[in-house]
C-alpha atoms as a PDB file:
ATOM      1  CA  UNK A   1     -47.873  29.950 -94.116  1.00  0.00           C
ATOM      2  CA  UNK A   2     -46.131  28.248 -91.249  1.00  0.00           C
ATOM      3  CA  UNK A   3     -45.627  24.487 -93.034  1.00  0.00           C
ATOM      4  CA  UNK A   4     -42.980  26.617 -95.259  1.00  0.00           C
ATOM      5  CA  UNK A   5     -40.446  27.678 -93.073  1.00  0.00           C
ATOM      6  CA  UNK A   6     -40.179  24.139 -91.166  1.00  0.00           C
ATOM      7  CA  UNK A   7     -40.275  22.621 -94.265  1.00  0.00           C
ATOM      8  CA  UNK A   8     -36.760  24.926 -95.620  1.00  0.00           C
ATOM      9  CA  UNK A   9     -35.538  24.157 -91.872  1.00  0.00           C
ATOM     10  CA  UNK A  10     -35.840  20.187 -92.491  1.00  0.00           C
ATOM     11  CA  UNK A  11     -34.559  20.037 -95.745  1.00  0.00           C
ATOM     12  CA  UNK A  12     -31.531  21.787 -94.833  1.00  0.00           C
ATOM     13  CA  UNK A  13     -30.905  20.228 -91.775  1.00  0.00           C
ATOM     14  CA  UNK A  14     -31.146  17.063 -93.881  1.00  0.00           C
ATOM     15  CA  UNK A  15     -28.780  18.234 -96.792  1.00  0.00           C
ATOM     16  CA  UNK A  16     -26.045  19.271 -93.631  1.00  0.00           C
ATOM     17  CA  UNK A  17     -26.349  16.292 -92.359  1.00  0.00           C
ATOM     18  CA  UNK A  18     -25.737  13.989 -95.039  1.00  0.00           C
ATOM     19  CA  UNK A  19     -23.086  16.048 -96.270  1.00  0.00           C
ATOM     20  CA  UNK A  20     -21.189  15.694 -93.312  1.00  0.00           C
ATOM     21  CA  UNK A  21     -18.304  13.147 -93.531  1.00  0.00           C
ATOM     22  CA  UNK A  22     -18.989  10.494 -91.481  1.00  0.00           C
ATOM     23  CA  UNK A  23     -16.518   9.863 -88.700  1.00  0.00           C
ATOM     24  CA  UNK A  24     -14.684   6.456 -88.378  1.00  0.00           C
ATOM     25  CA  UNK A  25     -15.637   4.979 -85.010  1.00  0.00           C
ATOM     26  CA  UNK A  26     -12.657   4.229 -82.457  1.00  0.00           C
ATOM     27  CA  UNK A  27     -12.271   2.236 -79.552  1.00  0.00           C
ATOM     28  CA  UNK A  28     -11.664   4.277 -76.010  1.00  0.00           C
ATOM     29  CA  UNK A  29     -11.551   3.355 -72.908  1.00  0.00           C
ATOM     30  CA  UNK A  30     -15.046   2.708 -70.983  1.00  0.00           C
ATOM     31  CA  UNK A  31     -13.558   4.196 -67.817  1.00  0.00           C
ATOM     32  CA  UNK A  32     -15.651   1.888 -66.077  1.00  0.00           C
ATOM     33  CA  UNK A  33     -14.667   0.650 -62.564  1.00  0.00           C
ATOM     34  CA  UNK A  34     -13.470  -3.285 -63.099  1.00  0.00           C
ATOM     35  CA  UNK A  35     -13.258  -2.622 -67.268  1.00  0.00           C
ATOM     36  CA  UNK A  36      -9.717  -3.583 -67.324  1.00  0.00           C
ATOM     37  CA  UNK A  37      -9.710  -4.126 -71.243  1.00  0.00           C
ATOM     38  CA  UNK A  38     -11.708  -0.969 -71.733  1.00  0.00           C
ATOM     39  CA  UNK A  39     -14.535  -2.512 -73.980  1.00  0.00           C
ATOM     40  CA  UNK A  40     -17.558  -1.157 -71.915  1.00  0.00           C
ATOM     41  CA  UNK A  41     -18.012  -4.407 -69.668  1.00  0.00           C
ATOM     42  CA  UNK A  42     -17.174  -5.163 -66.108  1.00  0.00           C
ATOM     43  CA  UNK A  43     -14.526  -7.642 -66.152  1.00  0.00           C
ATOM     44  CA  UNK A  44     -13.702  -9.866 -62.869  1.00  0.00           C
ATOM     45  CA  UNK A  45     -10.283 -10.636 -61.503  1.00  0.00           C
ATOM     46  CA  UNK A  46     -10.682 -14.162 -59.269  1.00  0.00           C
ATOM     47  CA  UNK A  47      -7.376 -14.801 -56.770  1.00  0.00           C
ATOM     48  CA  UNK A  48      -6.202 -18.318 -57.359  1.00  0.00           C
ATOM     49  CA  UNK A  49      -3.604 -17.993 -53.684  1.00  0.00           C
ATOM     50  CA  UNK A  50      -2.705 -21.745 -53.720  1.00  0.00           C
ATOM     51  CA  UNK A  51      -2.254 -22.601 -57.030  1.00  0.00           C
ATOM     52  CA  UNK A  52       1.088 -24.113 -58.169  1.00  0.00           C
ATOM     53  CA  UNK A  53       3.073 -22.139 -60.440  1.00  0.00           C
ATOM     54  CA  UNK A  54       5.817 -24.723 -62.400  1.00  0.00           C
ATOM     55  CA  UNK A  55       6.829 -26.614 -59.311  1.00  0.00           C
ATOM     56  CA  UNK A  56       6.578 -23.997 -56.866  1.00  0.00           C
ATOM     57  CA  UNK A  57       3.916 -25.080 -54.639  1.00  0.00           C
ATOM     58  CA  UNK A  58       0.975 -21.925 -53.547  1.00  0.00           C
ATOM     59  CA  UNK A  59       3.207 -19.673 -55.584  1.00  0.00           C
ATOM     60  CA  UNK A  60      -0.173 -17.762 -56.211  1.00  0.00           C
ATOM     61  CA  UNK A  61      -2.429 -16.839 -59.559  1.00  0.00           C
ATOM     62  CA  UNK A  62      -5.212 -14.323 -60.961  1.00  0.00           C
ATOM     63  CA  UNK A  63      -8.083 -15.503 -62.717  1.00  0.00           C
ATOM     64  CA  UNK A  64      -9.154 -12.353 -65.223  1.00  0.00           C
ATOM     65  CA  UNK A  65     -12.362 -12.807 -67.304  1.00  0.00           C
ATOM     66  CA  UNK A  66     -13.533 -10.723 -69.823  1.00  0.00           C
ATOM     67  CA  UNK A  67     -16.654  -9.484 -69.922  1.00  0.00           C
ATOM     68  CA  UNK A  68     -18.606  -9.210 -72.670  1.00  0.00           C
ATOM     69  CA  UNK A  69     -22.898  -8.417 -73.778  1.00  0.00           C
ATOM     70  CA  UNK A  70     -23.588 -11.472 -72.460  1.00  0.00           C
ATOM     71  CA  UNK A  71     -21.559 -11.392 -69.172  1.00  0.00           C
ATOM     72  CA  UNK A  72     -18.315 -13.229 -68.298  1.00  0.00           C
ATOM     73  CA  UNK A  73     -17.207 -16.365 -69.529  1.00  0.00           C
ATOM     74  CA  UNK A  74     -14.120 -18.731 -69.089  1.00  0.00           C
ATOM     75  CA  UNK A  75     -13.270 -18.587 -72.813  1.00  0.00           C
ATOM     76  CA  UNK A  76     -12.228 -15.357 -72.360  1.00  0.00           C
ATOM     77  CA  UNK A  77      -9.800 -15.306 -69.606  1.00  0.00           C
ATOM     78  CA  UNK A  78      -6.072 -14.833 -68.539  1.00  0.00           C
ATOM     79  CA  UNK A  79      -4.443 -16.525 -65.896  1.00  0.00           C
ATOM     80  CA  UNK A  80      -1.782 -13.942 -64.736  1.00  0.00           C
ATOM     81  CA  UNK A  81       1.038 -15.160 -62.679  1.00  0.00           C
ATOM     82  CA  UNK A  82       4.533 -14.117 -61.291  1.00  0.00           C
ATOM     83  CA  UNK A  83       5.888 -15.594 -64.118  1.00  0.00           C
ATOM     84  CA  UNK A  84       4.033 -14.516 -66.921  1.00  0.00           C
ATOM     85  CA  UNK A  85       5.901 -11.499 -69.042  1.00  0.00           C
ATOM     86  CA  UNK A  86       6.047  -8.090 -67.721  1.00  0.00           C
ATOM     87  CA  UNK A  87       5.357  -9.172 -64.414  1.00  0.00           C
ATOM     88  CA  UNK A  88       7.885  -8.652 -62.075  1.00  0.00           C
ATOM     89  CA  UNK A  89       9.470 -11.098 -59.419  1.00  0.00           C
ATOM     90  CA  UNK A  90       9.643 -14.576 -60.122  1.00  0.00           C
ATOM     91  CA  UNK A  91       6.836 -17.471 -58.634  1.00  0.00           C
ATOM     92  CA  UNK A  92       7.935 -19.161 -55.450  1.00  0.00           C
ATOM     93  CA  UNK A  93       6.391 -21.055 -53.259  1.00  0.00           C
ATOM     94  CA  UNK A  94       4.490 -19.879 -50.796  1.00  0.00           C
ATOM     95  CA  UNK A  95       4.372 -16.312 -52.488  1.00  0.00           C
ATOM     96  CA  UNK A  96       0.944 -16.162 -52.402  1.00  0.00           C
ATOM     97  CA  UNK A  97       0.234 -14.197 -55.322  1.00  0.00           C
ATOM     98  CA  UNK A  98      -3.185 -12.594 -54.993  1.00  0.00           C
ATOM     99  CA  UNK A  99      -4.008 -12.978 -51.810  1.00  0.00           C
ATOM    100  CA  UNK A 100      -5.365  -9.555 -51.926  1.00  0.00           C
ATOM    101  CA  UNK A 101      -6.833  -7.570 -54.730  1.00  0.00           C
ATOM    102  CA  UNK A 102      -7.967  -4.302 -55.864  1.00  0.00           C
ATOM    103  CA  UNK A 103      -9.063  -2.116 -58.939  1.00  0.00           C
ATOM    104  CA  UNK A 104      -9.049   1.278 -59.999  1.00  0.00           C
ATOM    105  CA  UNK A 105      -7.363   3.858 -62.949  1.00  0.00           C
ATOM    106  CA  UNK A 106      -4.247   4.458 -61.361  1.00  0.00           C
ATOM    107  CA  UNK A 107      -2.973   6.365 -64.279  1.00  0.00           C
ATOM    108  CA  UNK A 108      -5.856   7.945 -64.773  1.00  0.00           C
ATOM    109  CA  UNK A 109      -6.325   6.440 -68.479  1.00  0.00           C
ATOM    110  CA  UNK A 110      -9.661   5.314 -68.646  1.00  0.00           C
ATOM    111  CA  UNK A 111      -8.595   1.561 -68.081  1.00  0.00           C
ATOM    112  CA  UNK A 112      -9.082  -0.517 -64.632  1.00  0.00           C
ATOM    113  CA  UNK A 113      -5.580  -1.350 -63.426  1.00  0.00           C
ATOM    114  CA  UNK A 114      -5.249  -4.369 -60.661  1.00  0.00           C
ATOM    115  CA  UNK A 115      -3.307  -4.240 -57.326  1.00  0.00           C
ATOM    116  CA  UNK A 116      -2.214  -7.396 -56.702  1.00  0.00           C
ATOM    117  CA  UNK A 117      -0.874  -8.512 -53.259  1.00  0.00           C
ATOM    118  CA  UNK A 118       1.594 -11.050 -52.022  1.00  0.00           C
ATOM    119  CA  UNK A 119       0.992 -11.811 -48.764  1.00  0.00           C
ATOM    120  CA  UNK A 120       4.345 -14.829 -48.807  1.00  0.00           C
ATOM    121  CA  UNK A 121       6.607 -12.847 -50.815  1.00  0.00           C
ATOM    122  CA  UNK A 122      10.008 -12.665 -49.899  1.00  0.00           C
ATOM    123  CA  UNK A 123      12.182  -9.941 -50.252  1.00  0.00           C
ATOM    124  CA  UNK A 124      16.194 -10.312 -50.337  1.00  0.00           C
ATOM    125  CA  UNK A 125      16.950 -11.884 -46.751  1.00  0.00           C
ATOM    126  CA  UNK A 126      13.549 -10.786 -45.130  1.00  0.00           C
ATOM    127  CA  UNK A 127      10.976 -13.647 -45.682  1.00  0.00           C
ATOM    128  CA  UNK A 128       7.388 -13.270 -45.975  1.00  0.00           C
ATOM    129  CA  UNK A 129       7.214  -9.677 -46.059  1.00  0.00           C
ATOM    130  CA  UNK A 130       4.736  -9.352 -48.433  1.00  0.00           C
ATOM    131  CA  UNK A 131       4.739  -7.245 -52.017  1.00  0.00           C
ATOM    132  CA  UNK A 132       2.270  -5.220 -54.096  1.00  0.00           C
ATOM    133  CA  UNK A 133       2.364  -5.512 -57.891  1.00  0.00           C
ATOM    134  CA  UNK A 134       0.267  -3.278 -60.044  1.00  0.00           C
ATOM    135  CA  UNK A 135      -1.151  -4.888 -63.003  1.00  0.00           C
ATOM    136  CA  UNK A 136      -1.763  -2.196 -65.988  1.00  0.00           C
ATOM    137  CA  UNK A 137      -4.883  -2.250 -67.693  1.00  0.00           C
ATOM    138  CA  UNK A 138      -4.849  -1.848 -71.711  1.00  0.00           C
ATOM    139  CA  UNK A 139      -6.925  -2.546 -74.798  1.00  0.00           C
ATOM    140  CA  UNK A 140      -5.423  -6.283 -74.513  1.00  0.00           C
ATOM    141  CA  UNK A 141      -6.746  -6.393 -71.281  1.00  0.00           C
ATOM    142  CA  UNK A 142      -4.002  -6.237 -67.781  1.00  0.00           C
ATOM    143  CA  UNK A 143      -0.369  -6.759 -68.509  1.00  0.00           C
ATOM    144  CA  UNK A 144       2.600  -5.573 -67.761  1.00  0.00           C
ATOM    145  CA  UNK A 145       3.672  -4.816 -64.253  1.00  0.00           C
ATOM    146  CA  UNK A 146       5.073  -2.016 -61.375  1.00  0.00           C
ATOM    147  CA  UNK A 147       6.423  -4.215 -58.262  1.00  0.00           C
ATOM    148  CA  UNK A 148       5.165  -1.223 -55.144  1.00  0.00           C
ATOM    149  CA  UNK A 149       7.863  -0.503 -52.761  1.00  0.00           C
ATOM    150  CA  UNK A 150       7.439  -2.356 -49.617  1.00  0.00           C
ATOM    151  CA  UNK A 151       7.676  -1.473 -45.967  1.00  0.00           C
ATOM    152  CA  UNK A 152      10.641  -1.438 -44.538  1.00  0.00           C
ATOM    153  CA  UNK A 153      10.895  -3.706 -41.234  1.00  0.00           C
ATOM    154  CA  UNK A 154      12.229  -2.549 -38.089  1.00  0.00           C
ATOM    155  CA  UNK A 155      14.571  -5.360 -36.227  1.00  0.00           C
ATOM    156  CA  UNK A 156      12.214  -7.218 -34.107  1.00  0.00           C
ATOM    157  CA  UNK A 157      10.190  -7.850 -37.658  1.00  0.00           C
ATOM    158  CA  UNK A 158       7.672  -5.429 -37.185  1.00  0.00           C
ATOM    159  CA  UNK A 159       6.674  -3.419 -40.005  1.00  0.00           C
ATOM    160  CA  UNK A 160       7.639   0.458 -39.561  1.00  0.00           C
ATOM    161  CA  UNK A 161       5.033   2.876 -38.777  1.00  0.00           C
ATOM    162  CA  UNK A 162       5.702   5.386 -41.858  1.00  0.00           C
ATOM    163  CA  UNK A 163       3.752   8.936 -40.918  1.00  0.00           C
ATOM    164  CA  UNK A 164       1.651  10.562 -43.575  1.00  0.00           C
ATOM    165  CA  UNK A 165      -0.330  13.271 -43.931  1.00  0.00           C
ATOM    166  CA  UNK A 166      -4.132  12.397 -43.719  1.00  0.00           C
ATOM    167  CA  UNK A 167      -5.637  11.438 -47.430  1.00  0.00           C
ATOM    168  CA  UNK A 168      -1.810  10.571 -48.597  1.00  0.00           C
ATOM    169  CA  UNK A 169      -0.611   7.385 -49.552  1.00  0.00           C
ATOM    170  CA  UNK A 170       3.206   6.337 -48.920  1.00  0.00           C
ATOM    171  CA  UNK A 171       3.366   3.764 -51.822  1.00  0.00           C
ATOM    172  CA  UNK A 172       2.625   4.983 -55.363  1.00  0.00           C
ATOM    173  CA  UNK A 173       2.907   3.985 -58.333  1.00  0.00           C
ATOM    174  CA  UNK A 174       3.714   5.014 -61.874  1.00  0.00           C
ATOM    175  CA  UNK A 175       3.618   4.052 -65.320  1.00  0.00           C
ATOM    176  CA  UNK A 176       7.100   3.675 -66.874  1.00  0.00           C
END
């Protein structure tokens, strides 16, 4: 009598399982490249270089939108500036902030964070320099900021040849 013994074996697995409590579902983080909100969809960060900031003029912008099931959509966006909180450095013209970007989970914590560059940016008496700021990724999507350290120049303007070890970096950043 073989029907018996599957039959005990389903109706227990069946009692276990609906005894078991059932587990309230949270939201983690995707760890999906570009999922800077962690919600399970890519999310796209659009540089906005030019754009005027108050009334300084090419001061620089990031377009962020959300994704969502049915792909991206300008309802759900942030427009991320130099000025906007957390962010550090103040919008000038000229700063050009955005001219470069890239993702990736810098802190290693399952959210895309943004590198944003600043091609314009000025720094104390040096002009046009140039700046990284890292833009953290979160639940509510990027915020916050960690200006990187930048370059220092040698007299005639040039930027300083810094030596590194092959596969090291000699900016970093990290969460405070």
């Amino acid at each position: 009598m073989r029907k018996r013994p599957l039959l005990l074996a389903a109706a227990l697995t069946t009692g276990l399982l609906t005894a078991l409590p059932a587990a309230t579902a949270s939201a983690a983080p995707s760890g999906l490249a570009g999922d800077f909100n962690g919600d399970g969809y890519r999310d796209v960060a659009v540089s906005a270089v030019c754009t005027d900031v108050g009334s300084a003029s090419c001061a620089g912008a990031v377009v962020v939108l959300y994704g969502s099931s049915s792909g991206v959509s300008a309802t759900k966006k942030a427009v991320i500036t130099q000025n906007s909180p957390g962010v550090p450095g103040t919008a000038e013209s000229s700063d050009l902030f955005g001219s470069s970007l890239a993702s990736g989970d810098l802190d290693r914590d399952g959210y895309s964070d943004l590198v944003v560059g600043s091609s314009g940016e000025s720094i104390g008496d040096r002009d046009g320099v140039g700046s990284g700021t890292v833009l953290w990724g979160s639940k509510s999507g990027l915020s916050g900021g960690k200006g990187l350290p930048s370059r220092p120049r040698s007299p005639s303007g040039a930027a300083s040849r810094v030596a590194s070890p092959p596969g090291t970096s000699t900016a970093t950043a990290t969460r405070t």
